[in-house]
C-alpha atoms as a PDB file:
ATOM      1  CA  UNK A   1     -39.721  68.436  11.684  1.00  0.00           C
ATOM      2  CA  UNK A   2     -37.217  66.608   9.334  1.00  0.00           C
ATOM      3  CA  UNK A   3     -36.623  63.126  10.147  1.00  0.00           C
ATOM      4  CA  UNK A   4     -34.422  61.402   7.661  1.00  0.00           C
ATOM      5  CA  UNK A   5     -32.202  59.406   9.884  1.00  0.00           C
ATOM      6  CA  UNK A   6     -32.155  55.402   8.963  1.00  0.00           C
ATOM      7  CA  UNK A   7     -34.365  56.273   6.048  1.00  0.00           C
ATOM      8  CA  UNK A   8     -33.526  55.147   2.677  1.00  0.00           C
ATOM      9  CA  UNK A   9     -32.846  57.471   0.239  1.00  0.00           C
ATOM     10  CA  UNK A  10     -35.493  55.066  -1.859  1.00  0.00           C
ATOM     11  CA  UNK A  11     -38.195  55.524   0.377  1.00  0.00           C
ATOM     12  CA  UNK A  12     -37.946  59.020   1.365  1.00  0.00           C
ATOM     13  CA  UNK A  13     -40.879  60.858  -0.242  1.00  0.00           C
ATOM     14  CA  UNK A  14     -40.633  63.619  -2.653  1.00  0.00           C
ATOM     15  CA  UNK A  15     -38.751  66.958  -1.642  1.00  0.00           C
ATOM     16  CA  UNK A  16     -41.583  69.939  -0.707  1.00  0.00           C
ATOM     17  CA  UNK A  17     -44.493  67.095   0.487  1.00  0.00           C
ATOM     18  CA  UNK A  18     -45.224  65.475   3.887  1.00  0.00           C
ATOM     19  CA  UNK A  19     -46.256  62.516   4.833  1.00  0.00           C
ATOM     20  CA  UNK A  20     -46.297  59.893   7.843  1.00  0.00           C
ATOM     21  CA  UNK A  21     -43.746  57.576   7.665  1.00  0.00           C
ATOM     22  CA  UNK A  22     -45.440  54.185   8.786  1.00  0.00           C
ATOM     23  CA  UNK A  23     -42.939  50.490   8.979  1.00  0.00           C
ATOM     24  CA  UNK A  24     -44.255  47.408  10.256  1.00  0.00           C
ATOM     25  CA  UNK A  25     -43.324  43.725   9.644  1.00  0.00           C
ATOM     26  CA  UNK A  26     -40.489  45.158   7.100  1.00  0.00           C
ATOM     27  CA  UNK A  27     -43.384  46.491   5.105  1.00  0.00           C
ATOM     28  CA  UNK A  28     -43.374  50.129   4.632  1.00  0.00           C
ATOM     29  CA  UNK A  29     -45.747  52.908   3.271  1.00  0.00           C
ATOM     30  CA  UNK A  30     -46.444  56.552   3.210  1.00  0.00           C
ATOM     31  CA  UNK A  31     -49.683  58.176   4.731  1.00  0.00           C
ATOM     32  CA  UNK A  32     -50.409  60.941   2.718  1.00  0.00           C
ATOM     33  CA  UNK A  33     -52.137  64.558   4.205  1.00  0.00           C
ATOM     34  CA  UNK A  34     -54.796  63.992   0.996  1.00  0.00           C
ATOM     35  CA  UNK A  35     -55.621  60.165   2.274  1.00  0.00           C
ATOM     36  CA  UNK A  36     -53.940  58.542   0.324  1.00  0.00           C
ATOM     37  CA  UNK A  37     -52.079  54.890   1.074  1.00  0.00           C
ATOM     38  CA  UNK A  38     -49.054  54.746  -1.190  1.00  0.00           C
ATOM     39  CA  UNK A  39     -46.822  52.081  -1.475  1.00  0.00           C
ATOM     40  CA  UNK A  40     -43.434  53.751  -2.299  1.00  0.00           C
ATOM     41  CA  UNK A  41     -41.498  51.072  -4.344  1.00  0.00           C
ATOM     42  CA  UNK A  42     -43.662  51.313  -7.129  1.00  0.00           C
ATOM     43  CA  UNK A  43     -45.551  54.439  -6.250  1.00  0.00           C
ATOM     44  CA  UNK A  44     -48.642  52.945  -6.523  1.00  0.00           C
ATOM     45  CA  UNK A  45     -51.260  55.204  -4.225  1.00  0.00           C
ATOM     46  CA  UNK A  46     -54.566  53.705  -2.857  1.00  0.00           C
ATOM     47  CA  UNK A  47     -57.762  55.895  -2.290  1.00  0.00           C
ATOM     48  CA  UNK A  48     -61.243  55.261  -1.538  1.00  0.00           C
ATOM     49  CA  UNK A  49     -65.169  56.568  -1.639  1.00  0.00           C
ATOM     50  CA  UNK A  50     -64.405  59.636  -3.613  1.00  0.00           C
ATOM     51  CA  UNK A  51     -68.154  60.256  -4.089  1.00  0.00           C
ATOM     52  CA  UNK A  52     -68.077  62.451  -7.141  1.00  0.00           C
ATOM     53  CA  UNK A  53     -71.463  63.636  -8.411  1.00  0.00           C
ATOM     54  CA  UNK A  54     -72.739  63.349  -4.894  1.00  0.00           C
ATOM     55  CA  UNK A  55     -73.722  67.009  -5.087  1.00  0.00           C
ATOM     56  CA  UNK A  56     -75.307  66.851  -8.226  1.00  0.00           C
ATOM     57  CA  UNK A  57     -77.387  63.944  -7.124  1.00  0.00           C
ATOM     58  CA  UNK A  58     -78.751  65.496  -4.075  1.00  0.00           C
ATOM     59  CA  UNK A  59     -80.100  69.186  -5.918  1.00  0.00           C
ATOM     60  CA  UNK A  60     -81.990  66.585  -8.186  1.00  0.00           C
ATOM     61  CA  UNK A  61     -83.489  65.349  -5.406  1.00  0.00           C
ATOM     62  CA  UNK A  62     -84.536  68.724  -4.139  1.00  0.00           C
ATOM     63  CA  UNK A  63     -81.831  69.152  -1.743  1.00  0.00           C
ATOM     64  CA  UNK A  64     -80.438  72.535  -0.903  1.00  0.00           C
ATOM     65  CA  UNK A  65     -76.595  71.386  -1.856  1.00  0.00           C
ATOM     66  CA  UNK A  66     -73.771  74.007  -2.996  1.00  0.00           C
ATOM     67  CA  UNK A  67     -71.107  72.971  -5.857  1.00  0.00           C
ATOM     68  CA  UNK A  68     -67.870  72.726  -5.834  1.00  0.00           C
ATOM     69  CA  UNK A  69     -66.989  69.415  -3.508  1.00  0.00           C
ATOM     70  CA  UNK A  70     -66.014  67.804  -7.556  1.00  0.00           C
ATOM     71  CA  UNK A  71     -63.676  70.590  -7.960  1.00  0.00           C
ATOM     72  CA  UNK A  72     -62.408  70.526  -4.212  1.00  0.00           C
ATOM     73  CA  UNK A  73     -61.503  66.572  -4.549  1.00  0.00           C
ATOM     74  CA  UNK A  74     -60.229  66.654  -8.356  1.00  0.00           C
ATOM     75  CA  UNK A  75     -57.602  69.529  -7.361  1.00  0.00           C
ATOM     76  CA  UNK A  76     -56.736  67.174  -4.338  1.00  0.00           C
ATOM     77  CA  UNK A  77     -56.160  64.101  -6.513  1.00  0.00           C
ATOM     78  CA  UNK A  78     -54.487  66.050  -9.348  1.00  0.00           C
ATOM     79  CA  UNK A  79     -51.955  66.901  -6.193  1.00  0.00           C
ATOM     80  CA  UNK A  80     -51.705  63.862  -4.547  1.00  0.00           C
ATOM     81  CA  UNK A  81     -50.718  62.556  -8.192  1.00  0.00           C
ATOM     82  CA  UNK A  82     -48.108  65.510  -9.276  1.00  0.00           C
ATOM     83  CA  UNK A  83     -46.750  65.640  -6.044  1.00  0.00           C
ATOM     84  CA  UNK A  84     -45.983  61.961  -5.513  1.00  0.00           C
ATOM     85  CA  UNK A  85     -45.104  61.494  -9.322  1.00  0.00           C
ATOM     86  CA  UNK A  86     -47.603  58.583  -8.787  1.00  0.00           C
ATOM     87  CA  UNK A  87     -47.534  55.677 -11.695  1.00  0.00           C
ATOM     88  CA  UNK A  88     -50.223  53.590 -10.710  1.00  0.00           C
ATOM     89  CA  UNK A  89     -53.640  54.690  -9.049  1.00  0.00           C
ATOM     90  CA  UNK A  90     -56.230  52.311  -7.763  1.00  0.00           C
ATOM     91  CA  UNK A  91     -59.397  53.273  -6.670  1.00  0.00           C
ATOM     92  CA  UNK A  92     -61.002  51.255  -4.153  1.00  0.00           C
ATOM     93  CA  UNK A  93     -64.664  51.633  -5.033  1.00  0.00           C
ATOM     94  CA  UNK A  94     -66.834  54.379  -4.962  1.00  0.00           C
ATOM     95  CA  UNK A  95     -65.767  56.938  -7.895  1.00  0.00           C
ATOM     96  CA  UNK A  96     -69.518  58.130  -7.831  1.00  0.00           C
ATOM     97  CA  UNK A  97     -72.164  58.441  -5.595  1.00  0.00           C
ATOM     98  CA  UNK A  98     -74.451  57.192  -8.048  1.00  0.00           C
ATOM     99  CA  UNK A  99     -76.584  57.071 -11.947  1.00  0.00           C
ATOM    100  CA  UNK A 100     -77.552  60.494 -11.741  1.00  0.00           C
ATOM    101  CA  UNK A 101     -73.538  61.720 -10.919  1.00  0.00           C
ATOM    102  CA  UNK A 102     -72.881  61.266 -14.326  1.00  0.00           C
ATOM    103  CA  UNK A 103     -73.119  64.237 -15.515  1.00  0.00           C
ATOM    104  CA  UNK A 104     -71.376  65.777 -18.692  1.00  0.00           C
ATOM    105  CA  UNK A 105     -69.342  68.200 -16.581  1.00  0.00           C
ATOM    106  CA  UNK A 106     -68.326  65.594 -14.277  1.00  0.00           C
ATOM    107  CA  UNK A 107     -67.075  63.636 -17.437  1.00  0.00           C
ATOM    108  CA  UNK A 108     -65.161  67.022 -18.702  1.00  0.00           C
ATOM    109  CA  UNK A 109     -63.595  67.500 -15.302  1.00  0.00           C
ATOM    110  CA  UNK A 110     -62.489  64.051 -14.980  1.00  0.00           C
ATOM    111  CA  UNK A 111     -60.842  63.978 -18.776  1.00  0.00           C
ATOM    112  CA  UNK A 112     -58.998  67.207 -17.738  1.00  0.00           C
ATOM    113  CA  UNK A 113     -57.416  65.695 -14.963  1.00  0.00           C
ATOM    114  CA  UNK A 114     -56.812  62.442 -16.800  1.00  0.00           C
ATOM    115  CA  UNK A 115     -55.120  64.581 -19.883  1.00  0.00           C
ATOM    116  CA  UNK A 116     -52.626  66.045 -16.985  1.00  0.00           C
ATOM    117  CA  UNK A 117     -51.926  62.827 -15.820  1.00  0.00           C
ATOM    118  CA  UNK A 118     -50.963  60.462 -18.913  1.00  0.00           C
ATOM    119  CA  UNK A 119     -48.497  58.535 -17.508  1.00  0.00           C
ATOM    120  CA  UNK A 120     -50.813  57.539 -14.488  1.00  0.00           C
ATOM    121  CA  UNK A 121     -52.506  54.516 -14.600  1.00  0.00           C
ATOM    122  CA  UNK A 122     -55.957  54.228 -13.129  1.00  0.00           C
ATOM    123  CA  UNK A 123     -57.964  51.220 -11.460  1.00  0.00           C
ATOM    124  CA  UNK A 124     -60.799  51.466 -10.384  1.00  0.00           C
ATOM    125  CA  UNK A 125     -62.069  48.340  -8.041  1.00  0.00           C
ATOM    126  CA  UNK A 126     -65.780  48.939  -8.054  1.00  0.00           C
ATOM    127  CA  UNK A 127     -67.636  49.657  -4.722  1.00  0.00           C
ATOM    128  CA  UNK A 128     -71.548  49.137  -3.816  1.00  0.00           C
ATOM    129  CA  UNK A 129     -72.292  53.391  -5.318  1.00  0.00           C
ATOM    130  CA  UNK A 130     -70.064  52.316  -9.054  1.00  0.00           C
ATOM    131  CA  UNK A 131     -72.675  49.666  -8.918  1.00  0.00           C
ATOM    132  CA  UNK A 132     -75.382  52.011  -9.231  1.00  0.00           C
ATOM    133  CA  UNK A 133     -73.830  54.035 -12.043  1.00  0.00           C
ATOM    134  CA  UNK A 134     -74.082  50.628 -14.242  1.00  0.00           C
ATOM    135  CA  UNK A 135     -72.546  50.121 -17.620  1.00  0.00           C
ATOM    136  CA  UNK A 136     -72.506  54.007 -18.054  1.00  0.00           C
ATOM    137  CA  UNK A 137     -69.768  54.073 -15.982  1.00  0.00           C
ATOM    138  CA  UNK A 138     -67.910  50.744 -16.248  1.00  0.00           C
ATOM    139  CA  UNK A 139     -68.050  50.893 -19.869  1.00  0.00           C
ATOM    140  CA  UNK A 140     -68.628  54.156 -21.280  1.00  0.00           C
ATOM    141  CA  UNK A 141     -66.784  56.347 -18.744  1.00  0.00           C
ATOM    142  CA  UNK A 142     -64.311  53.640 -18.441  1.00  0.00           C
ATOM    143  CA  UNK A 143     -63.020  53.470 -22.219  1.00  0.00           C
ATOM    144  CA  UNK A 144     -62.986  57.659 -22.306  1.00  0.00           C
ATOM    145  CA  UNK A 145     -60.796  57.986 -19.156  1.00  0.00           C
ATOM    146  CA  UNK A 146     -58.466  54.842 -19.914  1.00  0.00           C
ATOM    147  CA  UNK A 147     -59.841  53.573 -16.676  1.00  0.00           C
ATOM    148  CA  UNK A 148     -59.425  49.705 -15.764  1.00  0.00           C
ATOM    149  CA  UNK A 149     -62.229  48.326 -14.073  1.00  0.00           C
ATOM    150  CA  UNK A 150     -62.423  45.449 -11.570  1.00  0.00           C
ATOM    151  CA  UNK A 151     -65.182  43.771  -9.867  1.00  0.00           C
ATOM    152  CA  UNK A 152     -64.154  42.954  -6.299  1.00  0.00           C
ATOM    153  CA  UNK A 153     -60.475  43.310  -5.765  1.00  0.00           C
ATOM    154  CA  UNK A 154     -57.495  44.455  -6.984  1.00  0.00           C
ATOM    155  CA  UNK A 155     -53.951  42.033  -7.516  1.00  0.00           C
ATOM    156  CA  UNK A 156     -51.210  43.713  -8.583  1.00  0.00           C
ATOM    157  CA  UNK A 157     -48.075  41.884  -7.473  1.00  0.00           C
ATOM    158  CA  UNK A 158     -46.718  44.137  -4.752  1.00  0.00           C
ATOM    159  CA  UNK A 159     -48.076  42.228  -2.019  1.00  0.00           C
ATOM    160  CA  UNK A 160     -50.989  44.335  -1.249  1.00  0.00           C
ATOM    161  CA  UNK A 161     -54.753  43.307  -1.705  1.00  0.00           C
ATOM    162  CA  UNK A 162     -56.746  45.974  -2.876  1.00  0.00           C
ATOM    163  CA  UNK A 163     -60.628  45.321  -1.790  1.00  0.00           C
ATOM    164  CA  UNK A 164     -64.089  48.174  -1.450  1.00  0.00           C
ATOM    165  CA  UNK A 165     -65.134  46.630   1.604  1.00  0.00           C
ATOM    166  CA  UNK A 166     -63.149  45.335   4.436  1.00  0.00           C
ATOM    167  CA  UNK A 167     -63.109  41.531   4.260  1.00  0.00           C
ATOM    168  CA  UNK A 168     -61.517  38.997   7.006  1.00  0.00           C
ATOM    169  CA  UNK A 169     -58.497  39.994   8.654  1.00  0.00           C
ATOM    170  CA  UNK A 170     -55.683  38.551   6.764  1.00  0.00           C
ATOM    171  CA  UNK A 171     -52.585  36.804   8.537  1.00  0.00           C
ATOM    172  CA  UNK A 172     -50.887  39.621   9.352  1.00  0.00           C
ATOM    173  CA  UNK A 173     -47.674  36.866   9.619  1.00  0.00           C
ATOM    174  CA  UNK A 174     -47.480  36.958   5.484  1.00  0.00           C
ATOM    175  CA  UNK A 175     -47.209  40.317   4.263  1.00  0.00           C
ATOM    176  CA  UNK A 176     -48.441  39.476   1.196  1.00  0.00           C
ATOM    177  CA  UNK A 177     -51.974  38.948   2.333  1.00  0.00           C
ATOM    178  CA  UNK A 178     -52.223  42.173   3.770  1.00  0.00           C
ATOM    179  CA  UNK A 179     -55.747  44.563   2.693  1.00  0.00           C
ATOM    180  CA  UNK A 180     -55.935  48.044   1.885  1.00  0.00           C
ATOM    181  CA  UNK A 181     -59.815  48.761   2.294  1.00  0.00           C
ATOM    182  CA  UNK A 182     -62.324  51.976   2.273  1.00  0.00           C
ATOM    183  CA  UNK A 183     -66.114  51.698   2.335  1.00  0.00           C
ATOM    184  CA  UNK A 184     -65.986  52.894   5.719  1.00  0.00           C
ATOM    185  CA  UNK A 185     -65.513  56.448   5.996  1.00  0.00           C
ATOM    186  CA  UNK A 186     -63.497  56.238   9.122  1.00  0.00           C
ATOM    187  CA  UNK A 187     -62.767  59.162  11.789  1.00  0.00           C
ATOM    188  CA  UNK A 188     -61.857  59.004  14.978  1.00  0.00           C
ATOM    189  CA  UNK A 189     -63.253  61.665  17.646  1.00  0.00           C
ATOM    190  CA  UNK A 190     -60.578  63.592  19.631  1.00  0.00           C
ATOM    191  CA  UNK A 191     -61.096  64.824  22.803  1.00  0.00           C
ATOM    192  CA  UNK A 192     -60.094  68.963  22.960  1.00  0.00           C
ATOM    193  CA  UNK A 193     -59.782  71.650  25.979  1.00  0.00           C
ATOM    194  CA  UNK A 194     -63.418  73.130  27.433  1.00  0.00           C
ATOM    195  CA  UNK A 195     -65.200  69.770  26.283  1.00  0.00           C
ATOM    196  CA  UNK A 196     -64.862  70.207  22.577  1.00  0.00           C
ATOM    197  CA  UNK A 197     -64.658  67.149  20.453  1.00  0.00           C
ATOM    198  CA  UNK A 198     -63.054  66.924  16.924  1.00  0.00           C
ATOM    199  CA  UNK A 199     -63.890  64.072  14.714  1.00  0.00           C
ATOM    200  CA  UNK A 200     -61.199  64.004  12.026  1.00  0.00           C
ATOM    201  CA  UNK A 201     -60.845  61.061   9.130  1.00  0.00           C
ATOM    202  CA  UNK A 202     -58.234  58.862   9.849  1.00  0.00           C
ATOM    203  CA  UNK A 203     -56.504  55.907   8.525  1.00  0.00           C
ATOM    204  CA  UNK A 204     -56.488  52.821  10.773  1.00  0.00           C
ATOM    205  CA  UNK A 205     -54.323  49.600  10.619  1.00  0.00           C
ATOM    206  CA  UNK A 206     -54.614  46.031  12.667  1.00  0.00           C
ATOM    207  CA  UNK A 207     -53.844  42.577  12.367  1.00  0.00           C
ATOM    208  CA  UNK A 208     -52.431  43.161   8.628  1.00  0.00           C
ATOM    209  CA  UNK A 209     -55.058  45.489   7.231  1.00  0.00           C
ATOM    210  CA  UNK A 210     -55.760  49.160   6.391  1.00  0.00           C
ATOM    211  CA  UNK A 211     -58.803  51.070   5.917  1.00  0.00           C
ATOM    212  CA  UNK A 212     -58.767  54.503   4.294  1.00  0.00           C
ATOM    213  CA  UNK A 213     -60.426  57.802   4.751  1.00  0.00           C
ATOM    214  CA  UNK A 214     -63.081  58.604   2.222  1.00  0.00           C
ATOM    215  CA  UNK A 215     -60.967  61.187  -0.013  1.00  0.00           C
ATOM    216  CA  UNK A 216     -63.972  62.714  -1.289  1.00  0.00           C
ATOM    217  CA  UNK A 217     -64.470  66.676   0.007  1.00  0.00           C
ATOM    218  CA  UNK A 218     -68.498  65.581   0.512  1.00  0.00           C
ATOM    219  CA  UNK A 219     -68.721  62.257   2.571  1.00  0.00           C
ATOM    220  CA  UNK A 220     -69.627  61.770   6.297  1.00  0.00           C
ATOM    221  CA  UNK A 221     -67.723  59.776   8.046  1.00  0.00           C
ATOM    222  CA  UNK A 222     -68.209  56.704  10.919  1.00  0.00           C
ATOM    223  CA  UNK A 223     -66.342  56.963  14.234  1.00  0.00           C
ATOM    224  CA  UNK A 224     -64.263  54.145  15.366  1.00  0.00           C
ATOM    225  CA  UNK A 225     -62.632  53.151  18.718  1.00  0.00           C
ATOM    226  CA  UNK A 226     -59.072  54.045  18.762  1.00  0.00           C
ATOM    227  CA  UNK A 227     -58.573  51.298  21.210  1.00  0.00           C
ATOM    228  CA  UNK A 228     -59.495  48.586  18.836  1.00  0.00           C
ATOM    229  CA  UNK A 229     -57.054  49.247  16.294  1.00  0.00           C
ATOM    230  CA  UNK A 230     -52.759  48.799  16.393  1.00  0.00           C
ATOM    231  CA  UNK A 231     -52.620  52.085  14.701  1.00  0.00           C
ATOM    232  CA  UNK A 232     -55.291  55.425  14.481  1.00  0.00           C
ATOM    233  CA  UNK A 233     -53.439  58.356  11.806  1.00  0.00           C
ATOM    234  CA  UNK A 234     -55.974  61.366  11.937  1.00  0.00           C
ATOM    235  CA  UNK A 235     -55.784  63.863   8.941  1.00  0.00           C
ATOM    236  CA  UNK A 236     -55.980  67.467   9.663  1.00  0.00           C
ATOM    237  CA  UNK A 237     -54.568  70.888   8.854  1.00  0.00           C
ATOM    238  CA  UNK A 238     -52.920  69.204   5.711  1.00  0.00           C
ATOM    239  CA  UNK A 239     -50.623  66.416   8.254  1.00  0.00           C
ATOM    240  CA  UNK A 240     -51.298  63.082   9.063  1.00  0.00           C
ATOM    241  CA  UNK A 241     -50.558  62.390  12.911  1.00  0.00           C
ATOM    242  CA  UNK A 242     -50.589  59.496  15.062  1.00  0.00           C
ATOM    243  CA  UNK A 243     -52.990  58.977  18.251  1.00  0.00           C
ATOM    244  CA  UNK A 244     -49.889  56.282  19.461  1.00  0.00           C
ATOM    245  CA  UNK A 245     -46.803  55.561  17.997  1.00  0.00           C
ATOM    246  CA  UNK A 246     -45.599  56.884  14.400  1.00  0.00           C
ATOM    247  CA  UNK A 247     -42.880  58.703  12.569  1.00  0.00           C
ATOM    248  CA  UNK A 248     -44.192  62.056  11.107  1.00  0.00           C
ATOM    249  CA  UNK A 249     -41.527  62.720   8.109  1.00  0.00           C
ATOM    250  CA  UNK A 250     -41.199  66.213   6.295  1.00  0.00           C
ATOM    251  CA  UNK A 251     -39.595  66.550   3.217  1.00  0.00           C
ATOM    252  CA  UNK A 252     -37.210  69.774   3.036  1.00  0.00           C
ATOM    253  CA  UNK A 253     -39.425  72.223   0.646  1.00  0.00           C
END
């Protein structure tokens, strides 16, 4: 359902997408369906734990493992990025899973995706798996896909602290100390009808800080408790809902 009353025409996301529509403390940001944080004023999107190459790494090992998750989360970010005509990407650790993801197809894939978005700009804060890639990946990788490499957080002036892991809860008082996070691979689990149970990835928000669903198509996840958190936004079906209170805002198509 539409919702575009006391929205700024400035902050109303792009016509044909969906996201949830999330204000707090006069700070405001779009959850998007593919997990994806962005910051609407300078469209500058946040994801984490992508995980590619995880595949690849486990039939090396031996491991019974189909392809395909690569393809599955490139064609998500090449979305996320077209749809939200996104200018700045940062990457909040965990590109790979680890040494043995880089593969030369992997490589091809990515420079594909990087020659359909030019006019993006990619960051790439490393996490604890990028570590294990080594200079292969923060140098080599880095230079072919124009890829900007930090070691432990990302600044960029908008007010938002971009960080792998989840550090201490910032002052939720000053916005511009808040954290966007990942590492975590967070899902809540739902309770359906006849004793089901869905656990679904979710973004989560307290006292000033985010943490993001791993946007990778092959990661397992880590339930939290709903009740600890000021905010709980499951993904599923392609929408981002809230477990309390939230504005769910779709575009006309």
């Amino acid at each position: 359902m539409s919702q575009t009353r006391h929205i700024p025409i400035a902050l109303r996301p792009p016509r044909g997408t969906q996201v949830l529509f999330h204000t707090a403390l006069g700070r405001t940001a779009w959850l998007s369906p593919q997990g994806a944080y962005i910051h609407p004023e300078t469209q500058t999107a946040f994801i984490s734990d992508l995980h590619l190459g995880k595949s690849a790494s486990f039939r090396q090992a031996g491991l019974a493992v189909p392809e395909g998750s690569d393809t599955e989360t490139l064609a998500r970010l090449e979305l996320l990025l077209s749809a939200y005509a996104i200018q700045t990407l940062v990457i909040l650790g965990d590109l790979v899973h680890d040494a043995s993801s880089l593969t030369h197809p992997l490589l091809l894939q990515l420079e594909r995706l990087r020659s359909h978005t030019a006019q993006t700009a990619w960051h790439l804060v490393l996490g604890n798996h990028d570590q294990k890639a080594g200079q292969t990946l923060q140098a080599d990788w880095a230079a072919r896909l124009g890829l900007q490499v930090f070691k432990d957080r990302w600044e960029g002036g908008i007010g938002l602290l971009g960080l792998h892991a989840p550090g201490d809860p910032p002052d939720a008082t000053q916005p511009d100390h808040w954290q966007i996070a990942g590492h975590l691979h967070p899902s809540v689990v739902i309770q359906a009808r006849a004793r089901q149970r869905l656990r679904l990835p979710c973004f989560a928000y307290r006292d000033g800080q985010w943490l993001l669903p791993a946007f990778g198509a092959f990661t397992g996840s880590m339930p939290l408790a709903a009740r600890d958190y000021d905010g709980v936004y499951p993904v599923a079906d392609g929408q981002v809902f809230s477990l309390k209170e939230a504005r769910v805002f779709q575009a006309a198509p």
